[in-house]
Protein backbone atom coordinates (compact mmCIF):
# COMPACT_ATOMS: atom_id res chain seq x y z
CA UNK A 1 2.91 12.18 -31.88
CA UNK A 2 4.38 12.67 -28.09
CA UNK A 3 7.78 11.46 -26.48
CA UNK A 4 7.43 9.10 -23.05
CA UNK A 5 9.27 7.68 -21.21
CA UNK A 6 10.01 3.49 -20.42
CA UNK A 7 11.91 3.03 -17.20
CA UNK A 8 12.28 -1.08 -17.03
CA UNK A 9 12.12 -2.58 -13.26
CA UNK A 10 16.23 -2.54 -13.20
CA UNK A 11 16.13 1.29 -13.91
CA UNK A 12 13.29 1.81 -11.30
CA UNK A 13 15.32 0.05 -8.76
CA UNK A 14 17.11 2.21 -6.14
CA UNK A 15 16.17 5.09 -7.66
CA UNK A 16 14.75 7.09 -4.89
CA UNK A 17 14.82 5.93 -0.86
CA UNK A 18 12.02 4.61 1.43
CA UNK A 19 11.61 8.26 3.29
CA UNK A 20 11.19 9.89 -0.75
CA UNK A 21 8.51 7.51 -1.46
CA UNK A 22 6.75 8.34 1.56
CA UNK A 23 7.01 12.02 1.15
CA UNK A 24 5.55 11.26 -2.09
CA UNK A 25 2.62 9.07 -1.34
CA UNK A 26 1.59 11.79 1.79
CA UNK A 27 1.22 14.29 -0.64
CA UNK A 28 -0.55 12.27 -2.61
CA UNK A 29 -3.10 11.42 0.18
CA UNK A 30 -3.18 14.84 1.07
CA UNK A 31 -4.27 15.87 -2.77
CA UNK A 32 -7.02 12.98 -2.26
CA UNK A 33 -7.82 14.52 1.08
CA UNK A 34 -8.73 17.54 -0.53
CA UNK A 35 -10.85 15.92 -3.22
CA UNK A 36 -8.32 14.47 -5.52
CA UNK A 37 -10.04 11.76 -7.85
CA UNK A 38 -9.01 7.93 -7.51
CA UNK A 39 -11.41 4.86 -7.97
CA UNK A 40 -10.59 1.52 -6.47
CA UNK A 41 -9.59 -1.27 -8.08
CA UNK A 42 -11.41 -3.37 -11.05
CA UNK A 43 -10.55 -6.93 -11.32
CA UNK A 44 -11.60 -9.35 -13.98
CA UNK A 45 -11.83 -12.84 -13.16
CA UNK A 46 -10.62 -15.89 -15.54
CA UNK A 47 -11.14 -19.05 -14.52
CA UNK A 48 -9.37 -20.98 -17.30
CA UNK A 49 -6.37 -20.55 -17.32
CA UNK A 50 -6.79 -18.86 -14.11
CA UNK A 51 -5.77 -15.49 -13.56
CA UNK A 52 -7.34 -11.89 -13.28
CA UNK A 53 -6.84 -8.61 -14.50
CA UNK A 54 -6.73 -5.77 -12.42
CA UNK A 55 -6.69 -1.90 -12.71
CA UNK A 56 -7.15 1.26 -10.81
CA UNK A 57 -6.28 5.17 -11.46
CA UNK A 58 -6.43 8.14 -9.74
CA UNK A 59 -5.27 12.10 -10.58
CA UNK A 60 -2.85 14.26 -8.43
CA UNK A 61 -3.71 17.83 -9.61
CA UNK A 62 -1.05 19.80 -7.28
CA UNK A 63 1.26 16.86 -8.43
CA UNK A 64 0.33 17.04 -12.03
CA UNK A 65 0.14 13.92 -12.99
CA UNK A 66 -2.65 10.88 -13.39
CA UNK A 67 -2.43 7.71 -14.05
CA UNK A 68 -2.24 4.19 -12.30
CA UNK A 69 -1.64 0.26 -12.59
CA UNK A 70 -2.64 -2.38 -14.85
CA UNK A 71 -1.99 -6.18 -14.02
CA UNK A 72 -1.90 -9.82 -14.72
CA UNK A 73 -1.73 -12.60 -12.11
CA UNK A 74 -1.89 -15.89 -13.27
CA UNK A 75 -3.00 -16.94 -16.92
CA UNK A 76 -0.70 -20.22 -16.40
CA UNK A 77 2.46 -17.75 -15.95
CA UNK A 78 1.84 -18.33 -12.00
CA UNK A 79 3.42 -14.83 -11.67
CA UNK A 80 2.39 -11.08 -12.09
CA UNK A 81 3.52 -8.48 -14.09
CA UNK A 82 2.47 -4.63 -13.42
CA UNK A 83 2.50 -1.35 -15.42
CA UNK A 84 2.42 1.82 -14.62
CA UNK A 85 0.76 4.80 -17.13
CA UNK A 86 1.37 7.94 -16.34
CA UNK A 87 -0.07 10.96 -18.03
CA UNK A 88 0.09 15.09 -17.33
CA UNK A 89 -2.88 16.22 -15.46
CA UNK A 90 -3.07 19.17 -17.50
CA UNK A 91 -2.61 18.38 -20.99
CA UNK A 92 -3.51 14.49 -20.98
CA UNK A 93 -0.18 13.61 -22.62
CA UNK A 94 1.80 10.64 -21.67
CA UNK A 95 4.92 11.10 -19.69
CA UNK A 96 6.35 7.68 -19.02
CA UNK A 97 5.22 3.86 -18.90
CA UNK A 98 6.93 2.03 -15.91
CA UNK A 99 7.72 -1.15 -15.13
CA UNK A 100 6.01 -1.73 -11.52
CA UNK A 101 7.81 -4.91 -10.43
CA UNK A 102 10.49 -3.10 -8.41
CA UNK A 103 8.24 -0.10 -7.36
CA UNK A 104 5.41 -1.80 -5.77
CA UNK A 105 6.53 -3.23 -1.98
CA UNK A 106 8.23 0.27 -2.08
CA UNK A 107 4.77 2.38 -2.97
CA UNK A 108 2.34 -0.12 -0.83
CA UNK A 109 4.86 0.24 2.08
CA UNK A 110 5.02 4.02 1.44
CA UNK A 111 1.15 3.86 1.90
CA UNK A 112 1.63 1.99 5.28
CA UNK A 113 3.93 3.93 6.62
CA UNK A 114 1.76 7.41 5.76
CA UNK A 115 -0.97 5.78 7.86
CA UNK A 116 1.12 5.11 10.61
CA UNK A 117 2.39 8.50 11.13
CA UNK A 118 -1.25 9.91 10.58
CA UNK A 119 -2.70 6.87 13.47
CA UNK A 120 0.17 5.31 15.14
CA UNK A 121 1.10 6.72 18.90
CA UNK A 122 3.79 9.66 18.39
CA UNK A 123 6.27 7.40 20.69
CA UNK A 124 5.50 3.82 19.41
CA UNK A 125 8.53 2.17 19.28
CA UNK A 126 7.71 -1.83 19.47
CA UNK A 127 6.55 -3.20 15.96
CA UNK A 128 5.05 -6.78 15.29
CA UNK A 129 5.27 -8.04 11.94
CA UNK A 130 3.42 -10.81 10.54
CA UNK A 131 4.97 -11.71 7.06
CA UNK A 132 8.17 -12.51 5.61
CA UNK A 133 8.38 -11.64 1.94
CA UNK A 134 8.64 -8.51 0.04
CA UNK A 135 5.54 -6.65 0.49
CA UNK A 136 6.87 -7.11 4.28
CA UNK A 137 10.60 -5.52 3.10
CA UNK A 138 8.33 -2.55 1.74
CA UNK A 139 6.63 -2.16 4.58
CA UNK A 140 9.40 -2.37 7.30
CA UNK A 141 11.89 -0.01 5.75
CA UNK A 142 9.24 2.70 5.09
CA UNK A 143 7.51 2.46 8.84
CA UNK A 144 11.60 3.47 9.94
CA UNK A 145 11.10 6.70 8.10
CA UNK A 146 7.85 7.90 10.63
CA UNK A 147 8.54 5.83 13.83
CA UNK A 148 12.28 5.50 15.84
CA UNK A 149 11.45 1.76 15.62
CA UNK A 150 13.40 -0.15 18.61
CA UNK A 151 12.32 -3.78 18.25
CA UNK A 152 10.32 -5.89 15.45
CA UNK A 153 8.62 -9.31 16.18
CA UNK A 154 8.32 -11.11 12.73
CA UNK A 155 6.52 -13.98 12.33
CA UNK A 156 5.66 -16.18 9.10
CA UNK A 157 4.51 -19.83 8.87
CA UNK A 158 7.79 -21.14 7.58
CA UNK A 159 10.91 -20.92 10.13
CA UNK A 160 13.22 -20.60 7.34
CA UNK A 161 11.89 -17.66 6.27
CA UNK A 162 11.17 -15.17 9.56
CA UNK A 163 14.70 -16.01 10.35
CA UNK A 164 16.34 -15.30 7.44
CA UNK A 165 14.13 -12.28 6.97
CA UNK A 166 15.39 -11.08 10.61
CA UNK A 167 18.68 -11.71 9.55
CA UNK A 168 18.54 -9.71 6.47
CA UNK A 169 16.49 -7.04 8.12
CA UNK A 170 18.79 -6.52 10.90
CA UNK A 171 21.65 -5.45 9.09
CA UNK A 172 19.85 -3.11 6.95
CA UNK A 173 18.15 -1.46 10.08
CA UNK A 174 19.16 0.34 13.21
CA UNK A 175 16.31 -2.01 15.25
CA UNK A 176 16.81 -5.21 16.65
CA UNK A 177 14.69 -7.42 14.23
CA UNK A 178 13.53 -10.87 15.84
CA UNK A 179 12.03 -14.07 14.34
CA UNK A 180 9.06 -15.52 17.06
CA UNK A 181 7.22 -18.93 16.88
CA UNK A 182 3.81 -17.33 16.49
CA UNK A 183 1.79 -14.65 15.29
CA UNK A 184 0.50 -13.94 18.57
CA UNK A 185 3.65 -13.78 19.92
CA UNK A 186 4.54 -10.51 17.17
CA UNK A 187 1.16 -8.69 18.43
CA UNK A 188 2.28 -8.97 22.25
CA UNK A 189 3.28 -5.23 23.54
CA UNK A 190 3.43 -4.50 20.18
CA UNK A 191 2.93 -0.72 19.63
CA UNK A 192 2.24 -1.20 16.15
CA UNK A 193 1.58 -4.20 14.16
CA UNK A 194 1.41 -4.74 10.53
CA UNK A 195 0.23 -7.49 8.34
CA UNK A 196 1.91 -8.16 5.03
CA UNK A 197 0.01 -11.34 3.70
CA UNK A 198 -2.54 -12.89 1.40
CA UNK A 199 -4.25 -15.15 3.91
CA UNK A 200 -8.06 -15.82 3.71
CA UNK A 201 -8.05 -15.98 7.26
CA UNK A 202 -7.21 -13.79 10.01
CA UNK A 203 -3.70 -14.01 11.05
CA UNK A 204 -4.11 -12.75 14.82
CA UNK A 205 -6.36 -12.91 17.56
CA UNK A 206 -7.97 -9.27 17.92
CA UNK A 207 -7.90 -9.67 21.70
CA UNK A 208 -4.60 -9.69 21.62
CA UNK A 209 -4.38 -6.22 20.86
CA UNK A 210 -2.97 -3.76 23.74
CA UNK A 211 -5.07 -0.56 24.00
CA UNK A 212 -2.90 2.21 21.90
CA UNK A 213 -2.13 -0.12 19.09
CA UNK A 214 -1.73 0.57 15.38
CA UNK A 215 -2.61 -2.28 12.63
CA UNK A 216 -2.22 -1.61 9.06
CA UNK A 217 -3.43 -4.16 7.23
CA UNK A 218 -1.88 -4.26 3.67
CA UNK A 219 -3.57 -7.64 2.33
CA UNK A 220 -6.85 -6.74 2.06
CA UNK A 221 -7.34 -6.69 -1.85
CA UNK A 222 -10.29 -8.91 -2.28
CA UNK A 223 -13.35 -10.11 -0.46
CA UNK A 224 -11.95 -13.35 0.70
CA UNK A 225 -8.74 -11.88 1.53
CA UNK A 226 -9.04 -11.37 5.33
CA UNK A 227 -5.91 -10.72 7.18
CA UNK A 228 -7.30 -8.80 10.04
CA UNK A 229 -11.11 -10.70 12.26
CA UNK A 230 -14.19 -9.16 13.29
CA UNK A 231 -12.65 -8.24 17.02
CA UNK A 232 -9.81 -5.96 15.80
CA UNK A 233 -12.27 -4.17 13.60
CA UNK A 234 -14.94 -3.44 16.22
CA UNK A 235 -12.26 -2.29 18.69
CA UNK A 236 -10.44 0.13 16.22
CA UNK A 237 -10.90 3.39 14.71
CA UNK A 238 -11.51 1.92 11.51
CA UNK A 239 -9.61 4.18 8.30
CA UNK A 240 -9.35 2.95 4.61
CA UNK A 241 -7.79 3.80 1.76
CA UNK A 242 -10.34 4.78 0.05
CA UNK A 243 -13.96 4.67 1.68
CA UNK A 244 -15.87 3.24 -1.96
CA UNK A 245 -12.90 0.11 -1.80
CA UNK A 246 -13.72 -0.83 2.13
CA UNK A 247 -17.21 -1.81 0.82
CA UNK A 248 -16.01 -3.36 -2.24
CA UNK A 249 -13.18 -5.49 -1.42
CA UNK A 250 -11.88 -5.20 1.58
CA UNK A 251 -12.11 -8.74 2.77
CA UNK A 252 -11.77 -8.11 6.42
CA UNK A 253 -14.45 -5.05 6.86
CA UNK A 254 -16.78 -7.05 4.43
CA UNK A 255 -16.54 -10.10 6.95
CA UNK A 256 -17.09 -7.98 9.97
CA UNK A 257 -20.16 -6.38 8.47
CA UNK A 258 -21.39 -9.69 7.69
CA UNK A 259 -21.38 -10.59 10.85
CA UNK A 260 -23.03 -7.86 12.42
CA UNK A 261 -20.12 -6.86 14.49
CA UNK A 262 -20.04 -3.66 12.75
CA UNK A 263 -22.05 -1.32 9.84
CA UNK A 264 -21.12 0.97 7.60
CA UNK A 265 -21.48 3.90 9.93
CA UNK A 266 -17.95 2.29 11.43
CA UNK A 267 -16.24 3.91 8.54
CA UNK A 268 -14.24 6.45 10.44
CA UNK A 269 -12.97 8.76 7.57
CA UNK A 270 -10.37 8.02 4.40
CA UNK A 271 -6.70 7.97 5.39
CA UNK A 272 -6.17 11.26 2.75
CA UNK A 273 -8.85 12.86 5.01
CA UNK A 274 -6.91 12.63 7.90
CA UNK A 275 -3.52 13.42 6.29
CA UNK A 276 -5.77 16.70 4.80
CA UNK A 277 -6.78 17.47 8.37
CA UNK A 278 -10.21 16.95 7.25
CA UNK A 279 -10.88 14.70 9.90
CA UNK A 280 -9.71 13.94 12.97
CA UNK A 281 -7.33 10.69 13.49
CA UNK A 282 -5.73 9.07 16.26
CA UNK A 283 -7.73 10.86 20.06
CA UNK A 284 -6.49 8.82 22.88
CA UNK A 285 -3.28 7.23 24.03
CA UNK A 286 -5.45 4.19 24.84
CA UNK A 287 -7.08 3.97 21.25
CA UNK A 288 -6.80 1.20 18.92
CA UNK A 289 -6.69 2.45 15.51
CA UNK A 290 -6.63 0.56 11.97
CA UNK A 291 -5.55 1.80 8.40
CA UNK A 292 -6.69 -1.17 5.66
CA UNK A 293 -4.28 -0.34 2.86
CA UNK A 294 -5.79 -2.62 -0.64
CA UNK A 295 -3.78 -0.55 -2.87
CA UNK A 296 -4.93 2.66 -4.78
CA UNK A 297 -3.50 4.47 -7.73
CA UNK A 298 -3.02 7.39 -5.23
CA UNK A 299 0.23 5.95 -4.03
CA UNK A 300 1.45 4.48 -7.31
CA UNK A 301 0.60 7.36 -9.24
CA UNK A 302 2.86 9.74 -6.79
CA UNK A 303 5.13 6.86 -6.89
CA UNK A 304 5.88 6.57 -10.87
CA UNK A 305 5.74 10.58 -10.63
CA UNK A 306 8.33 10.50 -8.20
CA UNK A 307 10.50 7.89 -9.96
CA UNK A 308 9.39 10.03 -13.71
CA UNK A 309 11.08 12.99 -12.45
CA UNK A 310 14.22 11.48 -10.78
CA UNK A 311 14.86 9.60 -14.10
CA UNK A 312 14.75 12.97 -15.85
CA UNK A 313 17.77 14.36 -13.61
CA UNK A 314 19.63 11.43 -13.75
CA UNK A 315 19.25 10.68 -17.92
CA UNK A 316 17.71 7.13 -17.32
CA UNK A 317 14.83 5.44 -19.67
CA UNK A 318 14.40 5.07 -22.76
CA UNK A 319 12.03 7.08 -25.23
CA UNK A 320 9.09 5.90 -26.93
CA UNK A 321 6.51 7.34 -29.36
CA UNK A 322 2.53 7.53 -29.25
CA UNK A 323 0.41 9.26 -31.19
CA UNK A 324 -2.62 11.14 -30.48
CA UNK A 325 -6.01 10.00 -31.09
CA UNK A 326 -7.12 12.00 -33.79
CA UNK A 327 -4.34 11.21 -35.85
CA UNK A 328 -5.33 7.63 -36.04
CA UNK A 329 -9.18 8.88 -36.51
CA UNK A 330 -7.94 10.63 -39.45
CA UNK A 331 -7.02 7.65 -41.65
CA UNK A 332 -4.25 9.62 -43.07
């Protein structure tokens, strides 16, 4: 029998700061760069009551820990609820179980924010938003850690909500946060431009983009999720998360290949491959590049390891007990 630790979602929250997770989740792409294991997701289906189950894991060697998520959505609680394993690399022992509800916009954004300081221009400065709710908090605070962000376009479909999310962001941030009228209007002169949704459809007009521009594209979890069209893919220099996941359910590249506008061969390299120096990222000033974040256990497992650790110095958690397999095998 082994000590964890539980650290509930109030615990989790605040622990460490936007530039911390980010320093985290680089590293982490860097280990994957280098050959680090992680799988994409798996997602089960239920279609009454309907919900799904999803899960993927990865292992940080130089970090020392492996692990991942595991979560509901749906299953009549209209709501999800995520967990976070995490076990030593070395010895296979579990360290901690974590509540993931107060992590997550901070890892995802984390994972944005590494691929705009591996793609984005070095002086981009203009940032269009497109989405209002938290994964969109995550994504903004952590993109102010790589890039001296001046100005930020939001949009979102419901007035109410772009303006009070400009509101809110603008006293938390140095830039000048603004609420526009339209998606297209966030994209124009934008230096980079970020999409924080679950739509089905794409959100912007790839024309739109102005050569140089950065997209990450954090909504792009399923095959029907498509935040980003067929245009903006064929222009860019096209970087996943993880190469297997673009061709698995990365709505937006599946679409595009679909229609012929691009093949596989479009596949530029894996974002921890160009963190690694492995391969080559952002060439031009006039390039347009793209970094499709679905979500990996890469970033959550540097994540909970991050937030393990700082909950060690500060005395915070709770212990519980597991016990090995063979002393359940044993029937004693």
């Amino acid at each position: 029998m082994t000590d964890a630790l539980f650290l509930s979602s109030d615990e989790v929250a605040g622990l460490a700061t936007p530039d911390e997770y980010v320093d985290a989740v680089r590293e982490g792409y860097y280990q994957r760069g280098l050959g680090a294991p992680a799988k994409p997701r798996t997602t089960l289906p239920n279609a009454d009551p309907a919900g799904m189950l999803t899960s993927y894991s990865a292992i940080l060697p130089e970090t020392g820990a492996m692990g991942g998520y595991m979560y509901s959505a749906g299953f009549g609680a209209e709501d999800a609820w995520f967990m976070a394993p995490l076990f030593d690399a070395e010895s296979g022992e579990p360290l901690a179980l974590i509540d993931g509800a107060s992590m997550n916009p901070f890892k995802t954004g984390a994972a944005g924010a590494v691929g705009v300081d591996a793609l984005a221009r070095e002086d981009a400065t203009k940032l269009g938003l497109i989405g209002s709710g938290a994964q969109a908090r995550g994504q903004l605070k952590a993109v102010t850690t790589v890039r001296d962000i001046e100005t930020v376009a939001v949009y979102s479909p419901t007035k109410e909500s772009r303006e009070s999310f400009a509101g809110e962001m603008n006293e938390a941030l140095d830039a000048s946060v603004a609420a526009v009228a339209s998606s297209a209007a966030a994209v124009e002169d934008a230096d980079i431009v970020i999409t924080a949704t679950t739509a089905n459809e794409p959100v912007f007009d790839g024309d739109l983009l102005e050569d140089g521009t950065h997209v990450t594209a954090m909504g792009q979890y399923h095959p029907k999720k498509r935040e980003l069209d067929a245009t903006t893919i064929e222009r860019a220099k096209y970087v996943p998360d993880l190469r297997e996941r673009a061709t698995q359910d990365a709505g937006s590249f599946l679409a595009a290949l679909e229609s012929g506008a691009v093949t596989e061969d479009h596949i530029h390299a894996e974002l921890g491959e160009v963190v690694a120096s492995e391969a080559v990222g952002r060439e031009s000033e006039d390039e347009i590049t793209v970094f499709d974040s679905g979500g990996t256990g890469i970033e959550t497992v540097a994540s909970a390891y991050l937030l393990y650790q700082k909950a060690l110095d500060e005395g915070l958690g709770s212990t519980i007990s597991l016990s090995p397999a063979n002393e359940a095998l044993t029937g004693e």
